[in-house]
PDB file of N, CA and C in Angstrom:
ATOM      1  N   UNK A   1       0.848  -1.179   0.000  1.00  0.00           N
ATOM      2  CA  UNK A   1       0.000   0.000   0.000  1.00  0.00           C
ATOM      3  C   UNK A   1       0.892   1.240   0.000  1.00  0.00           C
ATOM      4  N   UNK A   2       0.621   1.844  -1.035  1.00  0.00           N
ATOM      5  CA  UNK A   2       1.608   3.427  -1.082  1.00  0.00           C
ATOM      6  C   UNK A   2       0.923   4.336  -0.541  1.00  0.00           C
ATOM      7  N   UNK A   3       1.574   5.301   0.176  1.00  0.00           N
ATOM      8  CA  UNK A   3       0.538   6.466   1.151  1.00  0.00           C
ATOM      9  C   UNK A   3       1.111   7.689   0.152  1.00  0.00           C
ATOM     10  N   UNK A   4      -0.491   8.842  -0.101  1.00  0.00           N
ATOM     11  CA  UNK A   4       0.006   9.940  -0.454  1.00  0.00           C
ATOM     12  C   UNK A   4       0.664  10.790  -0.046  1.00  0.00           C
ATOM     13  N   UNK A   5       1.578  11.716  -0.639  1.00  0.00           N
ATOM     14  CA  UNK A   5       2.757  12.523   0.188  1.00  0.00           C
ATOM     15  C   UNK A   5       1.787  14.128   0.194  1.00  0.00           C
ATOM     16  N   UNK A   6       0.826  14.150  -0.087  1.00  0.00           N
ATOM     17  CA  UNK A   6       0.014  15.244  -0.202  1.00  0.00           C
ATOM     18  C   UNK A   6       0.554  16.305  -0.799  1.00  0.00           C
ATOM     19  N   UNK A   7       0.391  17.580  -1.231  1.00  0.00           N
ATOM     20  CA  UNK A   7       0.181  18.759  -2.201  1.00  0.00           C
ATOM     21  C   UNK A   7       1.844  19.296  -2.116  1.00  0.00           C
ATOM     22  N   UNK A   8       2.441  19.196  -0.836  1.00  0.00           N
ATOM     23  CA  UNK A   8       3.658  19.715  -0.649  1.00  0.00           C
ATOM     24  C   UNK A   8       4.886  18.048  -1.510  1.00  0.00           C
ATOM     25  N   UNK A   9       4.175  17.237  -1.311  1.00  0.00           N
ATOM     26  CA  UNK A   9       5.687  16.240  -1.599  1.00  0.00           C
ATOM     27  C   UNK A   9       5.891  15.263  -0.411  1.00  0.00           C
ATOM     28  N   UNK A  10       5.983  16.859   0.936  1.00  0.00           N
ATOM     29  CA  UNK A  10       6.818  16.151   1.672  1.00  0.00           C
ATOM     30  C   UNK A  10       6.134  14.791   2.470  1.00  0.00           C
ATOM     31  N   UNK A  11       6.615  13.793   3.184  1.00  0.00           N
ATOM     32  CA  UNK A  11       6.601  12.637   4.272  1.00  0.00           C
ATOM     33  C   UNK A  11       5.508  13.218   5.112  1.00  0.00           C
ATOM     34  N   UNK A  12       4.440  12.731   5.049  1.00  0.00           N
ATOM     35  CA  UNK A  12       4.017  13.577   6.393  1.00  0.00           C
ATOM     36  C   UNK A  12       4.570  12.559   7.641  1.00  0.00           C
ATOM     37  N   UNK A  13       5.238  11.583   7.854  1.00  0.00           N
ATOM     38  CA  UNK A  13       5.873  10.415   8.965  1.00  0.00           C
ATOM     39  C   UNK A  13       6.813  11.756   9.345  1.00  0.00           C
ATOM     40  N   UNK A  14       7.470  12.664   8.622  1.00  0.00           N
ATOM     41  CA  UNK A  14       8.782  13.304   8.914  1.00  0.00           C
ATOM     42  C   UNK A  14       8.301  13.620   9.983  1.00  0.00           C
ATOM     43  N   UNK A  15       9.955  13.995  10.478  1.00  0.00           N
ATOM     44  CA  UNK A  15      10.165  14.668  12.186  1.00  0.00           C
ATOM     45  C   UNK A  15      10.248  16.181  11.614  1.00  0.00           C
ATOM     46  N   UNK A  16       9.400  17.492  12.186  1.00  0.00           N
ATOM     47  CA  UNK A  16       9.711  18.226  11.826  1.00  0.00           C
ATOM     48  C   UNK A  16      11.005  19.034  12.275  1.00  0.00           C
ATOM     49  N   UNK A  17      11.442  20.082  11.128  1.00  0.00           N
ATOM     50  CA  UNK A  17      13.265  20.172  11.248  1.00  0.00           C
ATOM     51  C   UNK A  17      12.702  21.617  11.724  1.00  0.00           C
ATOM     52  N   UNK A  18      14.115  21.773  13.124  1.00  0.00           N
ATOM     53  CA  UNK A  18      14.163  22.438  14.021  1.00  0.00           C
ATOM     54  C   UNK A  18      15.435  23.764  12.986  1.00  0.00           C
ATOM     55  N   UNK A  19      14.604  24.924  12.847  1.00  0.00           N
ATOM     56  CA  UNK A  19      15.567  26.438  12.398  1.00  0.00           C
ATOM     57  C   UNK A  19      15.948  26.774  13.380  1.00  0.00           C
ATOM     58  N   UNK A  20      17.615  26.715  13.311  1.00  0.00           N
ATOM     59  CA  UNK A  20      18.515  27.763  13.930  1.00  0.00           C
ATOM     60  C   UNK A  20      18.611  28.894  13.817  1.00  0.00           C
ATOM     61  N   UNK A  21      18.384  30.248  14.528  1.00  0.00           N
ATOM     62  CA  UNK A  21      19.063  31.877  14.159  1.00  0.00           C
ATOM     63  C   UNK A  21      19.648  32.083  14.863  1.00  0.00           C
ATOM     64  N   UNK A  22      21.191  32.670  15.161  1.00  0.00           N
ATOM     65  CA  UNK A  22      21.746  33.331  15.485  1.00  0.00           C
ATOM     66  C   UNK A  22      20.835  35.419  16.105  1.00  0.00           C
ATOM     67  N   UNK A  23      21.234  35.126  17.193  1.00  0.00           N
ATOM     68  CA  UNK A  23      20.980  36.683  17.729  1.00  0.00           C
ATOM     69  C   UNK A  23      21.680  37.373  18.560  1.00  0.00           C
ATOM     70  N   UNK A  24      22.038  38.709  18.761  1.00  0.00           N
ATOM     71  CA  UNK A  24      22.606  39.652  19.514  1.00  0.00           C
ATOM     72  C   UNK A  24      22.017  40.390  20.206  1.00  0.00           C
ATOM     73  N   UNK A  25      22.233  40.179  21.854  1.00  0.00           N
ATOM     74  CA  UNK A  25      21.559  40.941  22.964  1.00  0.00           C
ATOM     75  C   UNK A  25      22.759  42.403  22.663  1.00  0.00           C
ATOM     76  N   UNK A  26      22.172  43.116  21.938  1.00  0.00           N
ATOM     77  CA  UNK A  26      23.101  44.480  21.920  1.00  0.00           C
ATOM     78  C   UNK A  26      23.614  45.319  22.975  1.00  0.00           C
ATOM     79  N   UNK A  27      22.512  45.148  24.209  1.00  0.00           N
ATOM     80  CA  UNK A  27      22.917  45.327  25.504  1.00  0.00           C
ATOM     81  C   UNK A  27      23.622  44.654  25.757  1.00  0.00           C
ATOM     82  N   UNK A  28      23.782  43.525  26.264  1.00  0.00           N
ATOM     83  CA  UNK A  28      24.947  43.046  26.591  1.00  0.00           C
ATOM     84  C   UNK A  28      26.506  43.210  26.320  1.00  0.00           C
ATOM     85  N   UNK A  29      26.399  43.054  24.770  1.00  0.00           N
ATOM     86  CA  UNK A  29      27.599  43.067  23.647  1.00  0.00           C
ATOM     87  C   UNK A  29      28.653  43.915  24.340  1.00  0.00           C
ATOM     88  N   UNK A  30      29.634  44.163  24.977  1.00  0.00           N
ATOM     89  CA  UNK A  30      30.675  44.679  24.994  1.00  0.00           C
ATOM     90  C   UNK A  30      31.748  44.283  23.625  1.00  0.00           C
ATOM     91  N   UNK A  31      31.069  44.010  22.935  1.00  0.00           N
ATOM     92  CA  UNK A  31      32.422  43.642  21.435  1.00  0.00           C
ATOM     93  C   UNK A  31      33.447  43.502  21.781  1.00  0.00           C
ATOM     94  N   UNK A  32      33.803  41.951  22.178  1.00  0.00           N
ATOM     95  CA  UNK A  32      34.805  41.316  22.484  1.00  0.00           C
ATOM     96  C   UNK A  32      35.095  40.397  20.866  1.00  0.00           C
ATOM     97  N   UNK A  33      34.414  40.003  20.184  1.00  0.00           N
ATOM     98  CA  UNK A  33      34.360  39.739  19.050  1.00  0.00           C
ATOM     99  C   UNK A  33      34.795  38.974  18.838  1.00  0.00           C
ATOM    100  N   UNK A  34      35.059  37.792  19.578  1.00  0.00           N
ATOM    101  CA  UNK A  34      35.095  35.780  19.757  1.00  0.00           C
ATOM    102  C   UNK A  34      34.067  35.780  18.880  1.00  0.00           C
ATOM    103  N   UNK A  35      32.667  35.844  19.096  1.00  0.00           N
ATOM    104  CA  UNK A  35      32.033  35.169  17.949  1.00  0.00           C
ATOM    105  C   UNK A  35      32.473  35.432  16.431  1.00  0.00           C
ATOM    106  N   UNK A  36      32.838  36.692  16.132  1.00  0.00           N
ATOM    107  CA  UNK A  36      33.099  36.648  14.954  1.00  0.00           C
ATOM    108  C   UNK A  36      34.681  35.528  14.612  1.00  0.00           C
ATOM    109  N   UNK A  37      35.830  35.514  15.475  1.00  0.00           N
ATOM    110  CA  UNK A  37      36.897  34.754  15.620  1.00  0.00           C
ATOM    111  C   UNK A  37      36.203  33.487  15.146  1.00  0.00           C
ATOM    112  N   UNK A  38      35.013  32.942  16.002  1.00  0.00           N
ATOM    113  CA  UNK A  38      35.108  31.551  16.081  1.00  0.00           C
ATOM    114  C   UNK A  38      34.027  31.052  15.173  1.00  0.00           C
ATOM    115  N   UNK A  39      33.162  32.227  14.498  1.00  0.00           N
ATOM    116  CA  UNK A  39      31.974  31.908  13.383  1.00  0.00           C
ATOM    117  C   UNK A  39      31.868  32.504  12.472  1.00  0.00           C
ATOM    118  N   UNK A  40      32.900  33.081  11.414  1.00  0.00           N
ATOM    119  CA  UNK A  40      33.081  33.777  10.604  1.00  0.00           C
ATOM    120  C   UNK A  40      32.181  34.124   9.539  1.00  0.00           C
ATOM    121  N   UNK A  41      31.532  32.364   9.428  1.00  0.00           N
ATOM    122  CA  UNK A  41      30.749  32.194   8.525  1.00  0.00           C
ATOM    123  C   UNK A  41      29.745  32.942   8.641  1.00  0.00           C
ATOM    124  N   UNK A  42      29.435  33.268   9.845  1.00  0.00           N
ATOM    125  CA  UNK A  42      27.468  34.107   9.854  1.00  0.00           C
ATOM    126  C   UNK A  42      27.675  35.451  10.686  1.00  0.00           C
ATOM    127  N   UNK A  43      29.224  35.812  11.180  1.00  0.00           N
ATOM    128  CA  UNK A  43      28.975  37.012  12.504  1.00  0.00           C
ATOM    129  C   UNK A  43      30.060  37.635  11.624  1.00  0.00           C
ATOM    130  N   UNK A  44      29.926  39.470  10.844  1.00  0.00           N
ATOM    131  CA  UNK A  44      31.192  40.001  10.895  1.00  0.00           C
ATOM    132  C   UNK A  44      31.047  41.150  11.984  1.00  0.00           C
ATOM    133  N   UNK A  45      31.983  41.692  12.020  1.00  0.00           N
ATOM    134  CA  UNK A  45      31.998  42.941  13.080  1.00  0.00           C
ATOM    135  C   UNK A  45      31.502  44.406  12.378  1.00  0.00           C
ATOM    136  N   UNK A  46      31.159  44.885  13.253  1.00  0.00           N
ATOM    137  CA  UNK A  46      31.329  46.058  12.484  1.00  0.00           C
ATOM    138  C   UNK A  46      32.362  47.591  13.258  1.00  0.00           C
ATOM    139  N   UNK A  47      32.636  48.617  12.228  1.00  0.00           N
ATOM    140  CA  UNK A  47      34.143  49.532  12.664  1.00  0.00           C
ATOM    141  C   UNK A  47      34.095  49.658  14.129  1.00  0.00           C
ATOM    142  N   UNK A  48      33.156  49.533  14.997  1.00  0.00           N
ATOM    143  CA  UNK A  48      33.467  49.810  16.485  1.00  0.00           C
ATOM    144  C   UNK A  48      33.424  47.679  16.957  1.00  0.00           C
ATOM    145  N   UNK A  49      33.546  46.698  16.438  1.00  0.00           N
ATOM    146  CA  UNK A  49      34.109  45.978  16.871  1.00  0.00           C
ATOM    147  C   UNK A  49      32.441  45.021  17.222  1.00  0.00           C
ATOM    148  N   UNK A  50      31.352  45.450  17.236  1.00  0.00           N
ATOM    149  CA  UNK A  50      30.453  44.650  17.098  1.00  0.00           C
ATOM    150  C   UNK A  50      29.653  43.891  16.325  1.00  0.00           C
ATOM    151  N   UNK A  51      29.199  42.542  16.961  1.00  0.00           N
ATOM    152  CA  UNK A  51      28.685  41.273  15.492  1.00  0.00           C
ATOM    153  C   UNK A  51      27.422  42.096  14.754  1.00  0.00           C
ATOM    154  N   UNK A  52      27.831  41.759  13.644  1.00  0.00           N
ATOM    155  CA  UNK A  52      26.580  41.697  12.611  1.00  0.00           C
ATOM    156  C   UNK A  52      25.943  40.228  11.985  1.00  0.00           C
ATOM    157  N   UNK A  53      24.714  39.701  12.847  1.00  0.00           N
ATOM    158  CA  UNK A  53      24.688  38.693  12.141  1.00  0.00           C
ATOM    159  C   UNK A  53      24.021  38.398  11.191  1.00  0.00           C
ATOM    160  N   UNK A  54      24.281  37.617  10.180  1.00  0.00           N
ATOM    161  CA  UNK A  54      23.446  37.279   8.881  1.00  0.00           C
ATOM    162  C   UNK A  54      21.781  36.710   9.155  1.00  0.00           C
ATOM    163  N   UNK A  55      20.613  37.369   8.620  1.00  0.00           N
ATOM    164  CA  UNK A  55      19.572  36.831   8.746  1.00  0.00           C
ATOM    165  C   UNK A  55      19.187  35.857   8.514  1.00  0.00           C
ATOM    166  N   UNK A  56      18.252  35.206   8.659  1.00  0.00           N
ATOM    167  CA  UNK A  56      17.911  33.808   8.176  1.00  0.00           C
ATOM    168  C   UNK A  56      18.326  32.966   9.432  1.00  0.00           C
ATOM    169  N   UNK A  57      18.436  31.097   8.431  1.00  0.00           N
ATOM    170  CA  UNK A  57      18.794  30.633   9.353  1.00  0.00           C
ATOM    171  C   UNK A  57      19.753  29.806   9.263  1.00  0.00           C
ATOM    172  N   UNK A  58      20.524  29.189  10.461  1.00  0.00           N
ATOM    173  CA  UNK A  58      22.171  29.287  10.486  1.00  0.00           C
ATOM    174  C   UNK A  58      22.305  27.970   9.788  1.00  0.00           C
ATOM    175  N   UNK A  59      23.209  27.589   8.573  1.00  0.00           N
ATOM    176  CA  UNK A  59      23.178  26.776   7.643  1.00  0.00           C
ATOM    177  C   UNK A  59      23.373  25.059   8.839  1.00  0.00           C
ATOM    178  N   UNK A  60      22.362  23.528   8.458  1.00  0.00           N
ATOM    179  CA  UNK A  60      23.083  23.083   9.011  1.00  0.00           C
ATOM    180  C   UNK A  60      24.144  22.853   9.509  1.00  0.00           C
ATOM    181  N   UNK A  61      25.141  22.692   8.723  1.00  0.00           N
ATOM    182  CA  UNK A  61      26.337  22.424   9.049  1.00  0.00           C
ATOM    183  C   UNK A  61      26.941  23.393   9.839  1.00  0.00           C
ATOM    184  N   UNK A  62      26.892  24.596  10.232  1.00  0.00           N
ATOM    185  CA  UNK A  62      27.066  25.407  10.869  1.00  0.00           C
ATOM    186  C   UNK A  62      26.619  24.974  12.478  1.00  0.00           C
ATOM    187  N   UNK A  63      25.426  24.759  12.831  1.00  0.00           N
ATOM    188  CA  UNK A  63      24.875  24.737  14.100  1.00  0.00           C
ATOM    189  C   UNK A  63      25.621  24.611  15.348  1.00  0.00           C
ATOM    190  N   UNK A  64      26.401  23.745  15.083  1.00  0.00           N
ATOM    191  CA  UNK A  64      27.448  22.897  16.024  1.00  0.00           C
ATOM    192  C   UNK A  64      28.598  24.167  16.379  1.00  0.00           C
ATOM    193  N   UNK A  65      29.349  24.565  15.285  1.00  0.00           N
ATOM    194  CA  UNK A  65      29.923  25.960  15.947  1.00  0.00           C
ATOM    195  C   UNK A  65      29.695  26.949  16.003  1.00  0.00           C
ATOM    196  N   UNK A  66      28.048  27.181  15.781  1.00  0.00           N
ATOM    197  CA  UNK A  66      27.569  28.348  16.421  1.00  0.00           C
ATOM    198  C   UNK A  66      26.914  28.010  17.564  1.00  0.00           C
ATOM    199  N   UNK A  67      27.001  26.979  18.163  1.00  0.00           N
ATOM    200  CA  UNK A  67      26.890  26.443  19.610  1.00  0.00           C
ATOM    201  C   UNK A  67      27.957  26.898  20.079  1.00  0.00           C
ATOM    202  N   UNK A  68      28.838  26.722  19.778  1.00  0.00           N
ATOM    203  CA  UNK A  68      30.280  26.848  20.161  1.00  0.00           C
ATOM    204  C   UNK A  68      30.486  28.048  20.675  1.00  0.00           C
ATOM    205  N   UNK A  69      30.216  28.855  19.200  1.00  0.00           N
ATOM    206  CA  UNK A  69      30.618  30.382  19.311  1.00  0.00           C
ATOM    207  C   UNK A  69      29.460  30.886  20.739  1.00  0.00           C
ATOM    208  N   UNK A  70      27.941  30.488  20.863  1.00  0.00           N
ATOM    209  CA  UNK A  70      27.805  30.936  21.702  1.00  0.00           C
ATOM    210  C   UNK A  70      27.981  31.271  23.509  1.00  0.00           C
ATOM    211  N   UNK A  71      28.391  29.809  23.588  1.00  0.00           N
ATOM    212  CA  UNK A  71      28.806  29.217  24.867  1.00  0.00           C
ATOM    213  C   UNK A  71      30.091  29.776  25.469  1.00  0.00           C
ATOM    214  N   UNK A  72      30.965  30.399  24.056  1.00  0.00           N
ATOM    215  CA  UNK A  72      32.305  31.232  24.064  1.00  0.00           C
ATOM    216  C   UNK A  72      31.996  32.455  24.693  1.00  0.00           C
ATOM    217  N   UNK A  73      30.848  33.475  24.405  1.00  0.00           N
ATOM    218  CA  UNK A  73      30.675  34.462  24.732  1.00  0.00           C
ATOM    219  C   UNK A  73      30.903  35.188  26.157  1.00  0.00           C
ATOM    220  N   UNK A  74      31.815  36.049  26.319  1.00  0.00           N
ATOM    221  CA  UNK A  74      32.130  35.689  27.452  1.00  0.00           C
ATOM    222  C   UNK A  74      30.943  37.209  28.200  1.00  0.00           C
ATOM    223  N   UNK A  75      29.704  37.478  27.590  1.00  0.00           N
ATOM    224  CA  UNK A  75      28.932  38.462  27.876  1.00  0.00           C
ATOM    225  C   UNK A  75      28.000  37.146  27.785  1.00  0.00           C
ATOM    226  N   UNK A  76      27.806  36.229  27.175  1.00  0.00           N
ATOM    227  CA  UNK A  76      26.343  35.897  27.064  1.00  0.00           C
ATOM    228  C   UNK A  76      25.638  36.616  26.357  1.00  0.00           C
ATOM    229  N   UNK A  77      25.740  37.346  25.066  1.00  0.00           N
ATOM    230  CA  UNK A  77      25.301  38.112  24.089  1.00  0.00           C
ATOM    231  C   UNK A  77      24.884  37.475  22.930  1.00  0.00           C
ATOM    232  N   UNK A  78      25.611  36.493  22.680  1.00  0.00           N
ATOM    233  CA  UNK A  78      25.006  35.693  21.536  1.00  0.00           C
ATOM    234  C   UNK A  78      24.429  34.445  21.751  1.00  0.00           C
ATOM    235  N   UNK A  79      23.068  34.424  21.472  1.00  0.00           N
ATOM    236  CA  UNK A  79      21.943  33.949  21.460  1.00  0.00           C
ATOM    237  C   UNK A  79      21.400  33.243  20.072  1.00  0.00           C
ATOM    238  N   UNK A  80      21.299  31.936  20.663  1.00  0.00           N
ATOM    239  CA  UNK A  80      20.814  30.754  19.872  1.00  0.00           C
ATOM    240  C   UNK A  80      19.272  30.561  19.719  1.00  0.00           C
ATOM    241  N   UNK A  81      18.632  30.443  18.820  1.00  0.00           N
ATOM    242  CA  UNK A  81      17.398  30.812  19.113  1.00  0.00           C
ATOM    243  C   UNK A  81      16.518  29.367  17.815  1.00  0.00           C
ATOM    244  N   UNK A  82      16.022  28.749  18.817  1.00  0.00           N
ATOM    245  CA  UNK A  82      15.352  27.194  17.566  1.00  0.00           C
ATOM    246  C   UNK A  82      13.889  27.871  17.557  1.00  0.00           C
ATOM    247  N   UNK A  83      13.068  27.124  16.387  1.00  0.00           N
ATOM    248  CA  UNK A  83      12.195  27.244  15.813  1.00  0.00           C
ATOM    249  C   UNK A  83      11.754  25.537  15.257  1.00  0.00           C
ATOM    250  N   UNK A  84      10.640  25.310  15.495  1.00  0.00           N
ATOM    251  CA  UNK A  84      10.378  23.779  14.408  1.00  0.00           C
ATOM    252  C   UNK A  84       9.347  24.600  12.976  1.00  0.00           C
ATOM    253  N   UNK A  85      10.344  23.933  12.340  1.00  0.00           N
ATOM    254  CA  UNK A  85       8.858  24.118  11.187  1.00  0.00           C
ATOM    255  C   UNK A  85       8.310  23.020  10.417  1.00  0.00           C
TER     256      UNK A  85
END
């Protein structure tokens, strides 16, 4: 017996996948700028030394050291933030 995947395609059995964003408590931020050191890929600084992070959401493969980068923070400024969709 084949089950329909309905209008989208997708599995409806799937587990739904959990979005990562990257965020900045700007209060906090003293721009020490480890995250950008240690996550280049999604945080640059900007001329006074604070992250700019890229919108959206943080590429899988990324997740793991932007765990990293946040746990580094030595303000607790950068903020991991999940979503399921």
């Amino acid at each position: 017996m084949r089950r329909s995947r309905g209008a989208t395609g997708a599995d409806p059995r799937a587990a739904p996948r959990l979005a990562v964003r990257l965020r900045v408590n700007a209060i906090q931020c003293v721009a020490h700028g480890l995250c950008a050191e240690l996550l280049p890929e999604a945080v640059r600084l900007d001329d006074w030394g604070y992250p700019i992070v890229d919108d959206g959401e943080v590429a899988p493969e990324l997740v793991e050291l932007a765990r990293r980068a946040a746990d580094a923070c030595p303000t607790l400024a950068l903020l991991l933030e999940s979503e399921r969709t």
